[in-house]
N, C-alpha and C. Protein backbone atom coordinates (compact mmCIF):
# COMPACT_ATOMS: atom_id res chain seq x y z
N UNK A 1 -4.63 66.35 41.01
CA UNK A 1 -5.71 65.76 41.77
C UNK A 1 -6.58 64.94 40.82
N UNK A 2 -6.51 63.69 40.74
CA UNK A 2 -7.81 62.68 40.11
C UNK A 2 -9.22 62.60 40.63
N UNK A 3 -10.09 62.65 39.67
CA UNK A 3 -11.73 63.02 40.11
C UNK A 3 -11.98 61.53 39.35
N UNK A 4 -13.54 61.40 39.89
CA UNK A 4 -13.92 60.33 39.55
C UNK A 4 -15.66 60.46 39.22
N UNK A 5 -16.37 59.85 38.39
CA UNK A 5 -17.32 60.10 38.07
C UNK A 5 -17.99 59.15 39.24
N UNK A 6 -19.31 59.72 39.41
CA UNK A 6 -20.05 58.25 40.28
C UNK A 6 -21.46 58.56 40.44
N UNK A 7 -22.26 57.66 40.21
CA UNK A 7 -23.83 57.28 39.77
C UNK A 7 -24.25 57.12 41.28
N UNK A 8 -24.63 58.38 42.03
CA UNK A 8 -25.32 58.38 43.13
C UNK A 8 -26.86 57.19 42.92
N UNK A 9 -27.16 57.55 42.09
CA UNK A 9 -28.67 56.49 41.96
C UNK A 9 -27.81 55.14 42.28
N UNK A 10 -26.98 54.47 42.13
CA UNK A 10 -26.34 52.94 42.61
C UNK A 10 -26.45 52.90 44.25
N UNK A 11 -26.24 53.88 44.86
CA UNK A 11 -26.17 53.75 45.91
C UNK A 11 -27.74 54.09 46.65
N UNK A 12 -28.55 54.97 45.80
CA UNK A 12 -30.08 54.86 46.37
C UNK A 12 -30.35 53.29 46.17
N UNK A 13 -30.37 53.14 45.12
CA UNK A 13 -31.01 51.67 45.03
C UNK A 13 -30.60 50.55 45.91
N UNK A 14 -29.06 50.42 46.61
CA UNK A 14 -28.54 49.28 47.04
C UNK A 14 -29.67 49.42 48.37
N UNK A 15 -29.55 50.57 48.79
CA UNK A 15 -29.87 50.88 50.28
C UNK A 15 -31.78 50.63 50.48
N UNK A 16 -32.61 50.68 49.13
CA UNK A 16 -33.62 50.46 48.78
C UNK A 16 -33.37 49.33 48.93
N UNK A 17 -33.13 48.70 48.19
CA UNK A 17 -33.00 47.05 47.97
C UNK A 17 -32.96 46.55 49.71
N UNK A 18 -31.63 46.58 50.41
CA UNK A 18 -31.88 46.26 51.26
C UNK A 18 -33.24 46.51 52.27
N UNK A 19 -33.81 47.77 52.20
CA UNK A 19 -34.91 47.78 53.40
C UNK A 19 -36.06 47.08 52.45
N UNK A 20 -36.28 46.86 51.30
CA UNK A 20 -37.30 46.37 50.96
C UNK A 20 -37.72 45.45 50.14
N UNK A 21 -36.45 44.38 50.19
CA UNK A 21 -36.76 43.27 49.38
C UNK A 21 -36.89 42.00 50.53
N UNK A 22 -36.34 42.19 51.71
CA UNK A 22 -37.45 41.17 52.95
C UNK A 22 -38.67 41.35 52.91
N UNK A 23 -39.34 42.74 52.69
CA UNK A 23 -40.66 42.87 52.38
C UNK A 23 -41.67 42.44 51.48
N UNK A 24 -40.57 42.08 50.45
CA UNK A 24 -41.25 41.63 49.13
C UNK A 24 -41.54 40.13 48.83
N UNK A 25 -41.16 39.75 49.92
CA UNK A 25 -40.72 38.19 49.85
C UNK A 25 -39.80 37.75 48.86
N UNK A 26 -38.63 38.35 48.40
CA UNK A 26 -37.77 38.06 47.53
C UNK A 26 -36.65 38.13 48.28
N UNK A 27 -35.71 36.95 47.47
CA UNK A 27 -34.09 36.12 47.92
C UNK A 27 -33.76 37.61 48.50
N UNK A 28 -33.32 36.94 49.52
CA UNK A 28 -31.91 38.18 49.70
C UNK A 28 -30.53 37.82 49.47
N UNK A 29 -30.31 36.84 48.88
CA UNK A 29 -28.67 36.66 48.63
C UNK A 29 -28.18 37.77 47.77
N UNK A 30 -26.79 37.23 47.49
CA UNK A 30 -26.14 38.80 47.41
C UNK A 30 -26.53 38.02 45.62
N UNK A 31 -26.97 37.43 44.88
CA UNK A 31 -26.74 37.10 43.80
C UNK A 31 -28.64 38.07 43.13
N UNK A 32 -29.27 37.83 44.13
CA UNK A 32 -30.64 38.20 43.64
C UNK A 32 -30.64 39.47 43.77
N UNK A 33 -29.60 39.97 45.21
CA UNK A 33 -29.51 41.53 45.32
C UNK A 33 -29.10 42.13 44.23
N UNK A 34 -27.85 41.65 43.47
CA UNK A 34 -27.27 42.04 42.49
C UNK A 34 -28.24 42.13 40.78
N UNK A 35 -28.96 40.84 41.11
CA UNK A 35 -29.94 40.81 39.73
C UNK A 35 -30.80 42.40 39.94
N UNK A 36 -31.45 42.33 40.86
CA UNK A 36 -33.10 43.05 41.45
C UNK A 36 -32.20 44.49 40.86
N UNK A 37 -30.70 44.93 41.37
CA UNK A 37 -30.22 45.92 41.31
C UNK A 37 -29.65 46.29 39.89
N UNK A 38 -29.42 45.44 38.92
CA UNK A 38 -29.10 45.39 37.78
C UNK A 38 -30.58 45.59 37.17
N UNK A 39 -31.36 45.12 36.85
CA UNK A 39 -32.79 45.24 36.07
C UNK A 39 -32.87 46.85 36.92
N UNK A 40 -32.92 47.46 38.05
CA UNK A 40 -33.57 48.34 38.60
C UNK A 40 -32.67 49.91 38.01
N UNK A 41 -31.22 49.79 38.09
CA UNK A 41 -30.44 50.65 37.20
C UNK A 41 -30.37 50.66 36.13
N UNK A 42 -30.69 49.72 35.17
CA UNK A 42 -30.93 49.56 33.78
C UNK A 42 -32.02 50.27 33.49
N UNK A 43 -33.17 50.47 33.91
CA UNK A 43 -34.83 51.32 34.09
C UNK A 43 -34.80 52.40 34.36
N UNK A 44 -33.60 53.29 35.16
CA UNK A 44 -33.87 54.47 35.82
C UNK A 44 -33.00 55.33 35.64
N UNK A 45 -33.19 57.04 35.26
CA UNK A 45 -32.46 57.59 34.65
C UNK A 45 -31.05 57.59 35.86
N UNK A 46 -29.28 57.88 35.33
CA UNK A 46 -28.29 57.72 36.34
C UNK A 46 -28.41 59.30 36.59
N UNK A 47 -27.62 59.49 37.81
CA UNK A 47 -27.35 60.76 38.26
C UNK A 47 -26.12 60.81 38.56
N UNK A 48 -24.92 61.25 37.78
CA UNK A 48 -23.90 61.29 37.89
C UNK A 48 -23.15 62.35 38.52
N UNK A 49 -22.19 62.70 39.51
CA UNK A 49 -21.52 63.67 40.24
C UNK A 49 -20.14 63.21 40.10
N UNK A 50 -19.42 64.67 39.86
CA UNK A 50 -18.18 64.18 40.36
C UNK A 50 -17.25 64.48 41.59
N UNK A 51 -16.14 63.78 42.02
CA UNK A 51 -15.45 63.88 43.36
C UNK A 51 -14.47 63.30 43.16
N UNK A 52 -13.70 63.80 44.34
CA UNK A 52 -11.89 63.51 44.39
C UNK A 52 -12.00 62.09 44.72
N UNK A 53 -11.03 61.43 44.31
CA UNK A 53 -11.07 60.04 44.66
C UNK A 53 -10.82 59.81 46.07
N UNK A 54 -10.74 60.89 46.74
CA UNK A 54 -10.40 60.48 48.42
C UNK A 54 -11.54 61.12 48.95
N UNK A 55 -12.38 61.73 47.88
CA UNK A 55 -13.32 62.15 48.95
C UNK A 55 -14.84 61.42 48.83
N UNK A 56 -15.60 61.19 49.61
CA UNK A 56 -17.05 60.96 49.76
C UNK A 56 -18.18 61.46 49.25
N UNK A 57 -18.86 60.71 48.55
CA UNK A 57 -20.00 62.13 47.76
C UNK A 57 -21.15 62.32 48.79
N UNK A 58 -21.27 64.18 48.82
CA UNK A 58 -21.82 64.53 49.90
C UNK A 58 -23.09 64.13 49.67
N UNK A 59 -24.19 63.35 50.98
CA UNK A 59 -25.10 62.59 50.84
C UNK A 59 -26.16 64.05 50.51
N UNK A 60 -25.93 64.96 50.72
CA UNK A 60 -27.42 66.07 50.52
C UNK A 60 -27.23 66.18 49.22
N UNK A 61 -26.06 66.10 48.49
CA UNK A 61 -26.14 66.47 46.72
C UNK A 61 -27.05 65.33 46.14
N UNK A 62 -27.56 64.64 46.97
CA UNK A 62 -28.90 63.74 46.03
C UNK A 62 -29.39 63.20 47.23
N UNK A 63 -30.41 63.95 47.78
CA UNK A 63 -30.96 63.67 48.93
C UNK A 63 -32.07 64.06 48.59
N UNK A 64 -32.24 64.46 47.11
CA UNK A 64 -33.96 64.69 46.84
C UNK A 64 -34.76 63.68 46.42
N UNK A 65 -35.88 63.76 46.98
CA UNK A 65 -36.43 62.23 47.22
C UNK A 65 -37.50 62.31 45.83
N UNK A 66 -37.53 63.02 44.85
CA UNK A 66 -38.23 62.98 44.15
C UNK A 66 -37.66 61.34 43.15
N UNK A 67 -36.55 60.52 43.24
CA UNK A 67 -36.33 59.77 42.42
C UNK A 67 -36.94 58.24 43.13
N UNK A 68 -37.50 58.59 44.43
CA UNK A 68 -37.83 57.75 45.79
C UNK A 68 -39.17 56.82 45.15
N UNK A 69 -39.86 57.04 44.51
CA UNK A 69 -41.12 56.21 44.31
C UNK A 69 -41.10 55.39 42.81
N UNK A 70 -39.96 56.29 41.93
CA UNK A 70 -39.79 55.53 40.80
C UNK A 70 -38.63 54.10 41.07
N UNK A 71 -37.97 54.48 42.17
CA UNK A 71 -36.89 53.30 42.18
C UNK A 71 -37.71 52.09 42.90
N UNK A 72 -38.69 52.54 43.67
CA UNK A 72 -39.47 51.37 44.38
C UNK A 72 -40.38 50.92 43.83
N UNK A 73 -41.37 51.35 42.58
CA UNK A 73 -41.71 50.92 41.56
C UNK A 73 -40.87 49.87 40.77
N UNK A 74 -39.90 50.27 40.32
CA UNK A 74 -39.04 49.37 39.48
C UNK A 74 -38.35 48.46 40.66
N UNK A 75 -37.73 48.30 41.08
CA UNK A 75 -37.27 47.32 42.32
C UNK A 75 -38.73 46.51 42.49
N UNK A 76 -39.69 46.86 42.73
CA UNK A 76 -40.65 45.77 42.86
C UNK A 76 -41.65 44.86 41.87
N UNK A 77 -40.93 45.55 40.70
CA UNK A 77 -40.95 44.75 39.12
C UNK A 77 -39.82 44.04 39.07
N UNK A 78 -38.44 44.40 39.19
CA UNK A 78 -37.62 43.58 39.48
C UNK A 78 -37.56 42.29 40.81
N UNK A 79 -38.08 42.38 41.82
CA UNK A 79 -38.40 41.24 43.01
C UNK A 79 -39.19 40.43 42.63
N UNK A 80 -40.12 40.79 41.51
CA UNK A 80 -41.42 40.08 41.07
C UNK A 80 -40.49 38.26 39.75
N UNK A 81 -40.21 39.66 39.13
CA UNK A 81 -38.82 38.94 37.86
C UNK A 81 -38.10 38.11 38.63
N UNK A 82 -37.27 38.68 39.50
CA UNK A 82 -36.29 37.43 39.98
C UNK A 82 -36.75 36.24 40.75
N UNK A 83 -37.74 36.87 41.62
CA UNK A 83 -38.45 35.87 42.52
C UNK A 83 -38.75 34.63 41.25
N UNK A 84 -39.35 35.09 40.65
CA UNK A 84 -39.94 33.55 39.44
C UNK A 84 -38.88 33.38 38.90
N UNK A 85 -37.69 33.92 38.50
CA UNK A 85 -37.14 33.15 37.98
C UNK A 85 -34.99 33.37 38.40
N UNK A 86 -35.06 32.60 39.69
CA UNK A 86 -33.73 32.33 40.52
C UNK A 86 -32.97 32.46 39.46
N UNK A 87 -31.84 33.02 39.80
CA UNK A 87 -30.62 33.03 38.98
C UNK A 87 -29.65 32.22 40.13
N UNK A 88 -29.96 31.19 40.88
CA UNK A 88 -29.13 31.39 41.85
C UNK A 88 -27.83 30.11 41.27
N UNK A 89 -26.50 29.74 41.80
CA UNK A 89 -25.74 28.87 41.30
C UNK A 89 -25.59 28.18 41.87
């Protein structure tokens, strides 16, 4: 059976990103999503779990919201960054 490592915090942040970078007045293309989300995982400690490669990581094994105000802190240092300065092509 092959396991696979995987950084639950990637997936808080995408799902952050989406509800709250229309809010921020920052790009939503997938190029600024990707910046805002790169600066925002680079800042914040990872939380790594592991799982079978066929299986799903169960959403309650990081459903504690204590990592909830530091990622929206940094995401809105990152919207601030990209907004001034487009990476777009």
């Amino acid at each position: 059976m092959e396991y696979k490592l995987v950084n639950v915090m990637e997936d808080r942040v995408f799902r952050a990103i989406n509800d709250t970078l229309p809010q921020l007045g920052c790009c939503t293309c997938a190029r600024c999503k990707a910046d805002v989300a790169a600066y925002t995982l680079s800042r914040i400690k990872p939380h790594y779990v592991t799982t079978r490669e066929d299986e799903l990581v169960s959403k309650t094994e990081y459903m504690d919201g204590e990592f909830d105000t530091e990622i929206l802190q940094v995401i809105v240092q990152a919207a601030e960054l990209v907004s001034s300065k487009p990476n777009h092509d």
